[in-house]
Structures are given as structure tokens and as C-alpha cells.
N, C-alpha and C. Protein backbone atom coordinates (compact mmCIF):
# COMPACT_ATOMS: atom_id res chain seq x y z
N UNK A 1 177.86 174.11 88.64
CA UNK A 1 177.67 172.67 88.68
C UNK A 1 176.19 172.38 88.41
N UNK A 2 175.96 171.29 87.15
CA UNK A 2 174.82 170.92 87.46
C UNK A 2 173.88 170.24 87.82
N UNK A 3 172.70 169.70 87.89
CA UNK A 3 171.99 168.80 88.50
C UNK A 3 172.73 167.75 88.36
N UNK A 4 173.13 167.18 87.10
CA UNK A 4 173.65 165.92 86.33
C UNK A 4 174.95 165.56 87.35
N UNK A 5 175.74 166.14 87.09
CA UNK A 5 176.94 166.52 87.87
C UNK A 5 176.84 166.62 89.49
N UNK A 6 175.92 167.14 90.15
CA UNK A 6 175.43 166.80 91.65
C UNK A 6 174.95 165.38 91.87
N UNK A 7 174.57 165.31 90.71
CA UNK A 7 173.71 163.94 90.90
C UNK A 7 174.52 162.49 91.07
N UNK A 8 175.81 162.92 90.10
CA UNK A 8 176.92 161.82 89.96
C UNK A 8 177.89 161.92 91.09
N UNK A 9 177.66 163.08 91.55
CA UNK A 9 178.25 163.59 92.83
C UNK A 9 178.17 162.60 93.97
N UNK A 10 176.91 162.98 94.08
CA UNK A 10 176.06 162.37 95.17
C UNK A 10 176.17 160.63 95.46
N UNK A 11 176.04 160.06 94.11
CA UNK A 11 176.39 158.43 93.90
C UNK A 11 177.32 157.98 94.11
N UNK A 12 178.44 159.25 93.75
CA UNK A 12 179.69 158.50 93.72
C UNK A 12 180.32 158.36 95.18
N UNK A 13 179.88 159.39 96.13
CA UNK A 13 179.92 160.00 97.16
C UNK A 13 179.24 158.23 97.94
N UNK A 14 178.97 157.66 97.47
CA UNK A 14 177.95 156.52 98.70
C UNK A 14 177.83 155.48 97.73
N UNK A 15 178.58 154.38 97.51
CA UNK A 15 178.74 153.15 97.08
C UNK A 15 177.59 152.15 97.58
N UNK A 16 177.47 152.03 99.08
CA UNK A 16 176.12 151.71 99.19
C UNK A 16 174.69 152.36 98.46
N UNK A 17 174.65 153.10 97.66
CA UNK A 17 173.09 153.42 97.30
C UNK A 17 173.44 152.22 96.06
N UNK A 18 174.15 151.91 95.55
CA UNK A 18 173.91 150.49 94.33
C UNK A 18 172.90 149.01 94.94
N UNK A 19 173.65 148.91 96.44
CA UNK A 19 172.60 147.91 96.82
C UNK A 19 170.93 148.15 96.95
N UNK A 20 170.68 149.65 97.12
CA UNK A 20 169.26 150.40 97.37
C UNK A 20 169.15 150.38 96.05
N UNK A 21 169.42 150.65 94.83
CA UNK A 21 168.72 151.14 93.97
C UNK A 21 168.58 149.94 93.55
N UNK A 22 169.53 148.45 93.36
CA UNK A 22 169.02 147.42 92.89
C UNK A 22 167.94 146.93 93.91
N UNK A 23 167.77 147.02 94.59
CA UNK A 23 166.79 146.37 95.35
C UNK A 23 165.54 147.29 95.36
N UNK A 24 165.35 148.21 95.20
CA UNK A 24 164.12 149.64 94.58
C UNK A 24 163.57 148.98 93.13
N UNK A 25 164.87 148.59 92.40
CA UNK A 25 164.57 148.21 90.93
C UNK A 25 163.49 146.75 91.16
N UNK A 26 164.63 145.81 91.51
CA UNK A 26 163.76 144.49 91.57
C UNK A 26 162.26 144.40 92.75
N UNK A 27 162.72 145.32 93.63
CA UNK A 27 161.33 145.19 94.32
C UNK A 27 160.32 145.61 93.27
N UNK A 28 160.41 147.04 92.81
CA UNK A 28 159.27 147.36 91.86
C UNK A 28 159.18 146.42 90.66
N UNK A 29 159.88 145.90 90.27
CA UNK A 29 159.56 144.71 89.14
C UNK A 29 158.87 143.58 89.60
N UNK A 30 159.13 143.41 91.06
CA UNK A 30 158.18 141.91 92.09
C UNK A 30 157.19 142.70 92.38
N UNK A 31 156.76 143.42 92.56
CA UNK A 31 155.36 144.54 93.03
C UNK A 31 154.50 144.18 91.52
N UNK A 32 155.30 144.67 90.46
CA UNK A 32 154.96 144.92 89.08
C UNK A 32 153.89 143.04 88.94
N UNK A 33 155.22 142.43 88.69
CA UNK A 33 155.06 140.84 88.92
C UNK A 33 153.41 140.02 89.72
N UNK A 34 154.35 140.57 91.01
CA UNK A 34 153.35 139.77 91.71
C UNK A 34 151.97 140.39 91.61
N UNK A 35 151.41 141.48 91.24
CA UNK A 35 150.41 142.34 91.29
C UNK A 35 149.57 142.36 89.97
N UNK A 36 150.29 142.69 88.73
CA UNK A 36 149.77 142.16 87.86
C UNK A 36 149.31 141.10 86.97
N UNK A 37 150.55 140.07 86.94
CA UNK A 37 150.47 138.91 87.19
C UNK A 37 151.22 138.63 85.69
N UNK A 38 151.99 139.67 84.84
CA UNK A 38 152.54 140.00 83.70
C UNK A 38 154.28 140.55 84.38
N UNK A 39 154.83 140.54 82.96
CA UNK A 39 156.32 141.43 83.09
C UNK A 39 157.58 140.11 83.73
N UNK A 40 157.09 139.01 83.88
CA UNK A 40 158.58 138.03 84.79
C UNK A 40 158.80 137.10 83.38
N UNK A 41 159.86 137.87 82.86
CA UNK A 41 160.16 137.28 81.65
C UNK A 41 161.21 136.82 81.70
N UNK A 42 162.14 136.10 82.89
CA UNK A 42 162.60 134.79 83.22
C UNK A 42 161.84 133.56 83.21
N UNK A 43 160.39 134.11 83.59
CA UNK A 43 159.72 132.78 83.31
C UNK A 43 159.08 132.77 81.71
N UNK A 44 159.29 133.26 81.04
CA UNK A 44 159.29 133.50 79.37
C UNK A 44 160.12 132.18 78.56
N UNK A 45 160.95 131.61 79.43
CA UNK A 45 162.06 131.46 78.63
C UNK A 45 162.35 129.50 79.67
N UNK A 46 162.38 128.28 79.15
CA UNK A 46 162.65 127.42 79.87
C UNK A 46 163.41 127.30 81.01
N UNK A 47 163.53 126.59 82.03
CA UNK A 47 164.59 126.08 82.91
C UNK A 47 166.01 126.08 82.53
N UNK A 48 166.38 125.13 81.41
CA UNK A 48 167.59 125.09 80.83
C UNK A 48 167.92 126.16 80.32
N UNK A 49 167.20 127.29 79.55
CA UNK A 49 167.87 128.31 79.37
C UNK A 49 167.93 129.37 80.14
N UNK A 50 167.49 129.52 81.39
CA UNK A 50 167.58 130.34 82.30
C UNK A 50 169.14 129.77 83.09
N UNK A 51 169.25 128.50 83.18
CA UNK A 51 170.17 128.15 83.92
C UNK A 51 171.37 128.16 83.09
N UNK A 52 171.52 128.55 81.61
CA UNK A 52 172.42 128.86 80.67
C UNK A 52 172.73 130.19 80.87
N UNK A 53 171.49 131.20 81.06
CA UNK A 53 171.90 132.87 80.97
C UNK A 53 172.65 132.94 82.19
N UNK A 54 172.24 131.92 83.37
CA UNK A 54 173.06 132.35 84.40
C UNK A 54 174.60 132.16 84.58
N UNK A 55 174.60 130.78 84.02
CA UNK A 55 176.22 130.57 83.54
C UNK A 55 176.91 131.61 82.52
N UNK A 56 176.25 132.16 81.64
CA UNK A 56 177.04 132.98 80.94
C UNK A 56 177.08 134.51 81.84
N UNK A 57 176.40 134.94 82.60
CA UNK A 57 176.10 135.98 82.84
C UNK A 57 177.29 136.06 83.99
N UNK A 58 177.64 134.76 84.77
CA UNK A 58 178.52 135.02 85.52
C UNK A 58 179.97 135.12 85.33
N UNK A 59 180.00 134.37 83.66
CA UNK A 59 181.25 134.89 83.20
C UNK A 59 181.27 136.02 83.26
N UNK A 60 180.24 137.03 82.33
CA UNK A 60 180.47 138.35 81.82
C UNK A 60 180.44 139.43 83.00
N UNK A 61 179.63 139.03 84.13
CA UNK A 61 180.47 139.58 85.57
C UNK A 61 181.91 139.13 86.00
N UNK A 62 182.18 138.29 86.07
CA UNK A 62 183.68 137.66 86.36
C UNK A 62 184.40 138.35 85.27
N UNK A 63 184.20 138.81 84.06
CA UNK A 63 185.07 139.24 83.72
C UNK A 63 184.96 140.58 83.58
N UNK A 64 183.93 141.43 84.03
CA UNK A 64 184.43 143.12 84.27
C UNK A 64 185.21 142.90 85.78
N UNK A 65 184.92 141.72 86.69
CA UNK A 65 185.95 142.03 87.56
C UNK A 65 187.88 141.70 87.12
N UNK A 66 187.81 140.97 86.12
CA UNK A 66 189.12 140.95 85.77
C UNK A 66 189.41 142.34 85.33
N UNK A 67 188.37 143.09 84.38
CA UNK A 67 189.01 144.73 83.92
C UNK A 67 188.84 145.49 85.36
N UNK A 68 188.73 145.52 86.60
CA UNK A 68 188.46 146.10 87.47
C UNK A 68 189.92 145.77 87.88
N UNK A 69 190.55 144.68 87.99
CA UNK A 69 192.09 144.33 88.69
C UNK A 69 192.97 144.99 87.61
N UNK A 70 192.86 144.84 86.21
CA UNK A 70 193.60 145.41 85.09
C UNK A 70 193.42 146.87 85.65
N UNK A 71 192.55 147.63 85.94
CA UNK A 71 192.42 148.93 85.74
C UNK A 71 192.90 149.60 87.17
N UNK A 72 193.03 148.57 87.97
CA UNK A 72 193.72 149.13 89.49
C UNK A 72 195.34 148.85 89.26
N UNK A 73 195.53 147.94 88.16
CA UNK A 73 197.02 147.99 87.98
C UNK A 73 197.72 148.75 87.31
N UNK A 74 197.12 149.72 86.14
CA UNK A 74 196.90 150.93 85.57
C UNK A 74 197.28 151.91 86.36
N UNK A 75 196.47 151.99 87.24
CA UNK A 75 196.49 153.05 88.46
C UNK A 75 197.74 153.10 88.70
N UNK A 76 197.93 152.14 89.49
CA UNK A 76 199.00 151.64 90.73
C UNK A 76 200.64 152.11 90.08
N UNK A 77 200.41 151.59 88.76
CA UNK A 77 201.46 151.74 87.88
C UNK A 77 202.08 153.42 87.03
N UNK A 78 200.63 154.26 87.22
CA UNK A 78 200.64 155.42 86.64
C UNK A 78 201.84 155.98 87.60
N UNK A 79 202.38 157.08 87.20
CA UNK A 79 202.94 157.97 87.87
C UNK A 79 203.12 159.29 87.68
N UNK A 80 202.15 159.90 87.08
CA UNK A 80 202.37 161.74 86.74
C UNK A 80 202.07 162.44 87.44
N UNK A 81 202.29 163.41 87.83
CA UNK A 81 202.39 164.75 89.55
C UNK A 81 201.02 164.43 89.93
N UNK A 82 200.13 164.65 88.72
CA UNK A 82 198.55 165.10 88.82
C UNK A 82 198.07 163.48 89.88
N UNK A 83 198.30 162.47 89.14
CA UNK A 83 198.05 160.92 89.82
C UNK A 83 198.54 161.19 91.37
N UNK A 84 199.50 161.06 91.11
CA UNK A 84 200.60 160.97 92.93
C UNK A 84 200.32 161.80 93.81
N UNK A 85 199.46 163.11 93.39
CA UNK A 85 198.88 164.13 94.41
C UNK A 85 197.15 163.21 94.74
N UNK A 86 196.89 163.21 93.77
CA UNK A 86 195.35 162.65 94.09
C UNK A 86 195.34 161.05 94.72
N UNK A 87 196.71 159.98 94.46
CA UNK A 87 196.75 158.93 95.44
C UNK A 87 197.00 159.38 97.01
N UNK A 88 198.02 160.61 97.00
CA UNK A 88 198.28 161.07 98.60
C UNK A 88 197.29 162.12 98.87
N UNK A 89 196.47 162.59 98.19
CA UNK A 89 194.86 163.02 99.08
C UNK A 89 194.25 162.30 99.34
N UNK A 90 193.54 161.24 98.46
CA UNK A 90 192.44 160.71 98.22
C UNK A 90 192.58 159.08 98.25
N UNK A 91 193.67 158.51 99.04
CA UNK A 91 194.62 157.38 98.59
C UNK A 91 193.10 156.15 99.45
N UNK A 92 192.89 156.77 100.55
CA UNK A 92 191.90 155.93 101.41
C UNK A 92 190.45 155.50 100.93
N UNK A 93 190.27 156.51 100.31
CA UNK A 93 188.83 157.05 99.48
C UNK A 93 188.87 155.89 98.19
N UNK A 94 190.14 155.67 97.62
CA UNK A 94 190.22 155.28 96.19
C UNK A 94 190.37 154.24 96.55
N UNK A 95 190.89 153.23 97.55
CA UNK A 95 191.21 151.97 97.86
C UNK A 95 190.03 151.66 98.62
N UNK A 96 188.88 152.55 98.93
CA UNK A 96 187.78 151.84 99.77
C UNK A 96 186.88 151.47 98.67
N UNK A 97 187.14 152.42 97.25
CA UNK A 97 186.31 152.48 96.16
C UNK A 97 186.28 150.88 95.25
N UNK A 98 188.15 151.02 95.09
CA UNK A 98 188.33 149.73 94.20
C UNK A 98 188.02 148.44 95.01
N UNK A 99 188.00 148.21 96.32
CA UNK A 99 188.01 147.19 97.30
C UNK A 99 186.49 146.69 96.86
N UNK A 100 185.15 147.87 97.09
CA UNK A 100 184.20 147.98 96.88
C UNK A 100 183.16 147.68 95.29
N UNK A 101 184.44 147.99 94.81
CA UNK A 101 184.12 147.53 93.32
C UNK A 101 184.30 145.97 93.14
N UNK A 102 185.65 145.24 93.28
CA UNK A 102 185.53 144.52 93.39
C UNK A 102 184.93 143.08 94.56
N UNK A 103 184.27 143.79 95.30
CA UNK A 103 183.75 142.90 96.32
C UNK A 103 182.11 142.57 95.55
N UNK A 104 181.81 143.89 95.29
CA UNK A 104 180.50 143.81 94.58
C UNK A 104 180.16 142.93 93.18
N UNK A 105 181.50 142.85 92.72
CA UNK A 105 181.75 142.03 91.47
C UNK A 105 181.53 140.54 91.78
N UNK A 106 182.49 140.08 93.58
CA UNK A 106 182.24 138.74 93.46
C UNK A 106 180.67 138.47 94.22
N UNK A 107 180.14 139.73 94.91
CA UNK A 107 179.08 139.38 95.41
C UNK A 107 178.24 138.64 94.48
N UNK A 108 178.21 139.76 93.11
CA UNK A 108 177.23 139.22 91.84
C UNK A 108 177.17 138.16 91.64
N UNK A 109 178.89 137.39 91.45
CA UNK A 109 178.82 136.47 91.20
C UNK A 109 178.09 135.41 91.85
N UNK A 110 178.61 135.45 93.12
CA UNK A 110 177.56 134.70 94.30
C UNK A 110 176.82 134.28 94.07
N UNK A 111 175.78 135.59 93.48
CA UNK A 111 174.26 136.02 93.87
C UNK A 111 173.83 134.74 92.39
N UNK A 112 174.04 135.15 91.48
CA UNK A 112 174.05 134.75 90.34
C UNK A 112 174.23 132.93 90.40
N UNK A 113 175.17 132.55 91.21
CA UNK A 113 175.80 131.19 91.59
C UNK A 113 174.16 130.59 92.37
N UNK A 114 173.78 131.58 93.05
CA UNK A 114 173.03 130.90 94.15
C UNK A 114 171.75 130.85 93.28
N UNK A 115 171.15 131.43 92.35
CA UNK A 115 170.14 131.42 91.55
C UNK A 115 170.26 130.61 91.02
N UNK A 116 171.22 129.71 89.89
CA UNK A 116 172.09 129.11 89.26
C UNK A 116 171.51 127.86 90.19
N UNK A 117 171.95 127.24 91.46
CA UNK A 117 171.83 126.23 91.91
C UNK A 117 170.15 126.24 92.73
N UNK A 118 169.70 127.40 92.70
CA UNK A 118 168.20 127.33 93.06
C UNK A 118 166.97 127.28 92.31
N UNK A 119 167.18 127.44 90.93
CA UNK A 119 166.34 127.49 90.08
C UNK A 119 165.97 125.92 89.41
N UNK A 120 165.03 125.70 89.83
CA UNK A 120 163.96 124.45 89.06
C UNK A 120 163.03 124.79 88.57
N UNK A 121 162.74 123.48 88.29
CA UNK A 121 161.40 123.98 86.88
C UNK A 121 160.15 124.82 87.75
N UNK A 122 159.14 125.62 87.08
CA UNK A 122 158.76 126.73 87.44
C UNK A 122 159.16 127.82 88.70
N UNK A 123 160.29 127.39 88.86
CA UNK A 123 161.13 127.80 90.07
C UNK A 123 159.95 128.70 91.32
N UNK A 124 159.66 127.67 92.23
CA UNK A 124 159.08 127.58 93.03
C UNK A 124 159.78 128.60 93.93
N UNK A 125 161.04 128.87 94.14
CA UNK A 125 161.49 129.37 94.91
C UNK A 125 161.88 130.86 94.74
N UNK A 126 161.61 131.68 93.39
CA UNK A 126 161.48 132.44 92.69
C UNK A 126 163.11 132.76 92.93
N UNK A 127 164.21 131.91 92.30
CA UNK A 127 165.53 132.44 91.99
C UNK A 127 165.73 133.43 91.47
N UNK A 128 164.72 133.38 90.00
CA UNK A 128 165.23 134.20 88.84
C UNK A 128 165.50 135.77 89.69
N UNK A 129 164.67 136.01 90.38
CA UNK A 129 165.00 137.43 90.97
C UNK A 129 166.28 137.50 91.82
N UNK A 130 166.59 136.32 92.44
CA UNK A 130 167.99 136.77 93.09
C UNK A 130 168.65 136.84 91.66
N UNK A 131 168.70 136.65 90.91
CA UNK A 131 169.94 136.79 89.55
C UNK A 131 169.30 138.32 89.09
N UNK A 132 168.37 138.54 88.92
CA UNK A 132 167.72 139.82 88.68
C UNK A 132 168.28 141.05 89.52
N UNK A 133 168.55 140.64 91.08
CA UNK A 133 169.06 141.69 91.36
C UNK A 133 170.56 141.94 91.14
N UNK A 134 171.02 140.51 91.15
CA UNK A 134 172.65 140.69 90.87
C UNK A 134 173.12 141.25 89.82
N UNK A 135 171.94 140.81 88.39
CA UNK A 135 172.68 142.08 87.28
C UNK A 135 172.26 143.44 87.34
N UNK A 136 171.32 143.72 88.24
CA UNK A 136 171.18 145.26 88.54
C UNK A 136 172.16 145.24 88.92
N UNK A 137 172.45 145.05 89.84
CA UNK A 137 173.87 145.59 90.62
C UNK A 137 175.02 145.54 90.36
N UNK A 138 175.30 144.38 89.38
CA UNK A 138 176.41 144.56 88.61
C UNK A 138 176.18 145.42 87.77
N UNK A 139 175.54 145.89 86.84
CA UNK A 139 175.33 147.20 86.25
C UNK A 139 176.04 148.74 86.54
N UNK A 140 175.32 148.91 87.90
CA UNK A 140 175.83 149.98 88.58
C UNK A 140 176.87 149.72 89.47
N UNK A 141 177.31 148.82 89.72
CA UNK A 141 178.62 148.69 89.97
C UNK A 141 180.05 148.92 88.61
N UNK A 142 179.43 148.00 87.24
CA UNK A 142 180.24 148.68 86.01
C UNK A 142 180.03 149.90 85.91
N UNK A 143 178.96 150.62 86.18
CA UNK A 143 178.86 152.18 85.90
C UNK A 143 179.99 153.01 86.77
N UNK A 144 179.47 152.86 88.12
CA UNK A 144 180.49 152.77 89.05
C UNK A 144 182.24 152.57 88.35
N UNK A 145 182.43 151.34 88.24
CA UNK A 145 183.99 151.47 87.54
C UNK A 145 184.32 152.24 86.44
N UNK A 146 183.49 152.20 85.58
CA UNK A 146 183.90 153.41 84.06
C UNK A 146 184.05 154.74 84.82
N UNK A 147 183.19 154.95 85.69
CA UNK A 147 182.88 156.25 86.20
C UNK A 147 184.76 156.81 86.87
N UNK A 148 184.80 156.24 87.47
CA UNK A 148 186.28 156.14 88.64
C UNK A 148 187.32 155.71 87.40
N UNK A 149 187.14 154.75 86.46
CA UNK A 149 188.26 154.72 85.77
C UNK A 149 188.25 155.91 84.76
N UNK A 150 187.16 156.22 84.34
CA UNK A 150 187.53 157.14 83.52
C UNK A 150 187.81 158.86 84.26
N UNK A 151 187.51 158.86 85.72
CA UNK A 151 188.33 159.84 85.99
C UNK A 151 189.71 160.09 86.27
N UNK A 152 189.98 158.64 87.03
CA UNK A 152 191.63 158.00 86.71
C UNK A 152 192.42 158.58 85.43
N UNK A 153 191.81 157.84 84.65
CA UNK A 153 192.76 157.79 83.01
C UNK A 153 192.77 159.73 83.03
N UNK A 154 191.72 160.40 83.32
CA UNK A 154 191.53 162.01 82.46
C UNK A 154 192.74 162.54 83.41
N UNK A 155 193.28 162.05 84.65
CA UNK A 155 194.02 162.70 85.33
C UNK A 155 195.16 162.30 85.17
N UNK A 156 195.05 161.10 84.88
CA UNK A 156 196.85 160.49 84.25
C UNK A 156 197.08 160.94 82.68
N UNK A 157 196.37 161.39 81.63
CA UNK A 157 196.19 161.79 80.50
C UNK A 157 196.78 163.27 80.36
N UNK A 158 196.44 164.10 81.96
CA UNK A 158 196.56 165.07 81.69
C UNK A 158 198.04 165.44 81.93
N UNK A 159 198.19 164.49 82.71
CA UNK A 159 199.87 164.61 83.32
C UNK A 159 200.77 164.33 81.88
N UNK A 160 200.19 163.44 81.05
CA UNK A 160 200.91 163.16 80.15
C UNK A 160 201.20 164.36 78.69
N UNK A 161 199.94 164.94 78.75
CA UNK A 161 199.93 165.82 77.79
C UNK A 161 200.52 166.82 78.60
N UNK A 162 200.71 167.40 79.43
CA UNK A 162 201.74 168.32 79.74
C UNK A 162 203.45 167.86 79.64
N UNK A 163 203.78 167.02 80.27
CA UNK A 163 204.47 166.66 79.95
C UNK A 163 205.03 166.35 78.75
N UNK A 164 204.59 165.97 77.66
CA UNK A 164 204.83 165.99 76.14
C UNK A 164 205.44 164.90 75.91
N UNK A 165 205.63 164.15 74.41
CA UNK A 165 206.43 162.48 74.33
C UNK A 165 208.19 163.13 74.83
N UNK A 166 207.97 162.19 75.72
CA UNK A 166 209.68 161.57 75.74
C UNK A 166 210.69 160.91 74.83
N UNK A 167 210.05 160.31 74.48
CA UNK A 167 210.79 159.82 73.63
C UNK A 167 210.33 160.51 72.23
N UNK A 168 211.20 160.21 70.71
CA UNK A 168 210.76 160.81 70.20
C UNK A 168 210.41 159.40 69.30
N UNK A 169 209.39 159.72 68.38
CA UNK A 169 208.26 158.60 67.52
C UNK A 169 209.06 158.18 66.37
N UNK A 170 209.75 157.01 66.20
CA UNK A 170 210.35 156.48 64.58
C UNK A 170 209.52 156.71 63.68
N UNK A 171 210.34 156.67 62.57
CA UNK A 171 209.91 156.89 61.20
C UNK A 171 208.91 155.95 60.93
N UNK A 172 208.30 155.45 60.13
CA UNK A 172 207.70 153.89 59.52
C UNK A 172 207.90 153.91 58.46
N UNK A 173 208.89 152.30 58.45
CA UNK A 173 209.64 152.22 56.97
C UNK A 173 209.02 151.11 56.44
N UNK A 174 208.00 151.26 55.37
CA UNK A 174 207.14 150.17 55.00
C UNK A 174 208.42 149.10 54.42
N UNK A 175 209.56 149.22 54.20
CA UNK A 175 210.78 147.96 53.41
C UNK A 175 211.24 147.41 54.54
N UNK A 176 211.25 147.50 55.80
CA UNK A 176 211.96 146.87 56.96
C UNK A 176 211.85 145.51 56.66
N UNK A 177 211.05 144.95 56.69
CA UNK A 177 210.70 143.46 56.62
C UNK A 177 211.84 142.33 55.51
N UNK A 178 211.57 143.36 54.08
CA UNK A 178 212.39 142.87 52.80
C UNK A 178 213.77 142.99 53.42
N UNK A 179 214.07 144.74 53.43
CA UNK A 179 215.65 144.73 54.36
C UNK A 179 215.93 143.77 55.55
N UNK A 180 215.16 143.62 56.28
CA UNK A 180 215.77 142.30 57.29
C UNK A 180 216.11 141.20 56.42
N UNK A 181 215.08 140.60 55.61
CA UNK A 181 215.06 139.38 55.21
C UNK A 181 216.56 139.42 54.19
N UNK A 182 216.48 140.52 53.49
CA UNK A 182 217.99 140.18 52.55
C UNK A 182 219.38 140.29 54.03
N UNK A 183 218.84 140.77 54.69
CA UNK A 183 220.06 140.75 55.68
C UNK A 183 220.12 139.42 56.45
N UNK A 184 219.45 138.65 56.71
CA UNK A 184 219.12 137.82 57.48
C UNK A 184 220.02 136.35 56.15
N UNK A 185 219.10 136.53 55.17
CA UNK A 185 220.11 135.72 54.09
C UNK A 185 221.44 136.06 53.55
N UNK A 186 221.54 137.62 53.69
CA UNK A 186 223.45 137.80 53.34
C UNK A 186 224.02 137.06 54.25
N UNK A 187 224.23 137.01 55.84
CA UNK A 187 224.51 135.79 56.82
C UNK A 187 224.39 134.72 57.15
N UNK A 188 225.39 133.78 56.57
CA UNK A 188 225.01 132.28 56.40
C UNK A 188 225.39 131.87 57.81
């Protein structure tokens, strides 16, 4: 095993380190900020369009949490030996994971909401960073989901390739269409 692999270990192992590392991130960017007096490139950019990125940004969180419900219904729905052994080991582990995924999804949103309604002109109240930390964290929270879904899918994939197609694959008859249609008009 290697570092890389311990390392993803280790993350995946503690769902809470996403709130530490976004908040490590944005602190050192407010250290960066407040210290140099360069780098806050929310304030780069007007009021109105900050309060635009935030509206769009909470779609594009709102909607990895819709692929987060799609991809637990995936799950839920799979059924090959390899899946159904790892839901009855790991069934508590995986439902504290997806619960966690998506809680963090609407937190973002929140977070994002509350920046959204706190931000005025030179934003006195320095919002932009609560939205700053929410897309850190939505970040590694999507990392987080690819991570878990794509070990999902490799274990339901594998069940499948052992198993082999069931059914067997039709021909493709590029004339189907013409043949319907003269059949469809031989029947008045």
C-alpha cells in the first residue's frame, strides 16, 4: 500500500477532516488577505456579480446533491453477491457516509445562502469568505462522493462481469424503421 492510498485511506476513514481542511484553506487565504493586503478576489469583481456567482454556485451544489440521491439509488437498487456482502458488512459505515454527504451538500448550500443575503457593497461583513468556505467544502465533499461512488460502481461492475450478459444482445437492423412503416401502412 502506498502513501497515496494511506492517504485516501485515512480521509476516507474521517468525514469530519473536510470541515478542517476547508477551514485550514480559508483561514490561510484570510491570514494571506488580511496580512498582505492582496489575493481577495471576491472583492475583484462587483456586488452584483458576486451575488450572481452565489446564486449560480448554489445551483451547481444543489445539484451534485441531486447526483448524490441518484447515486444512493444506484446503490440501493444494485444487487450482485459482491454489493449485498459489502451492504451487510459495511451497511452502517455506508449510510453514515451517504447521510454525511448529503448533509454537507445542504450545509453548502446554507452557507452559500447566508453569504448570498450578507453580502453588500464592499461587504463590510466579509461574506465572501463564508461562500469561500462553502465551495471548499463542497469540493471535498464531491471528491468525497466520486471517491465512494466510484468504489460502489467497481464492486457492482465486478459482480456483473462475472456473472456475464443475461440476456443475450439483438442484432441491429439498420431497415427496422422502413419495415415498420410499410407495415404500419399495409394496416388500414
Amino acid at each position: 500500500m502506498g502513501v497515496r492510498t494511506s492517504v485516501i485511506d485515512k480521509w476516507a476513514e474521517r468525514a469530519w477532516a473536510d470541515y478542517l481542511i476547508a477551514v485550514i484553506v480559508i483561514g490561510a487565504h484570510l491570514l494571506l488577505v488580511r496580512g498582505c493586503g492582496s489575493g481577495d478576489w471576491l472583492t475583484w469583481i462587483g456586488t452584483t456579480q458576486r451575488t450572481d456567482m452565489y446564486a449560480a454556485a448554489t445551483g451547481a451544489v444543489s445539484a451534485i446533491g441531486g447526483l448524490s440521491a441518484i447515486a444512493i439509488a444506484i446503490y440501493t437498487t444494485a444487487n450482485g453477491e459482491r454489493l449485498r456482502a459489502v451492504r451487510q458488512q459495511r451497511h452502517g459505515e455506508l449510510r453514515r457516509t451517504w447521510r454525511s454527504l448529503l448533509q454537507g451538500t445542504a450545509l453548502a448550500c446554507l452557507l452559500i445562502l447566508t453569504a448570498f443575503s450578507l453580502d453588500r457593497d464592499k461587504d463590510p461583513l466579509s461574506a465572501r469568505f463564508i461562500f469561500e468556505y462553502a465551495m471548499v467544502f463542497a469540493a471535498f465533499r464531491f471528491a468525497r462522493f466520486v471517491w465512494l461512488f466510484d468504489g460502489i460502481m467497481a464492486v457492482s461492475d465486478a459482480d456483473l462481469v462475472e456473472e456475464g450478459p443475461s440476456v443475450a444482445v439483438p442484432a441491429r437492423d439498420p431497415n427496422w424503421l422502413e419495415r415498420r412503416r410499410r407495415q404500419h401502412d399495409s394496416n388500414p
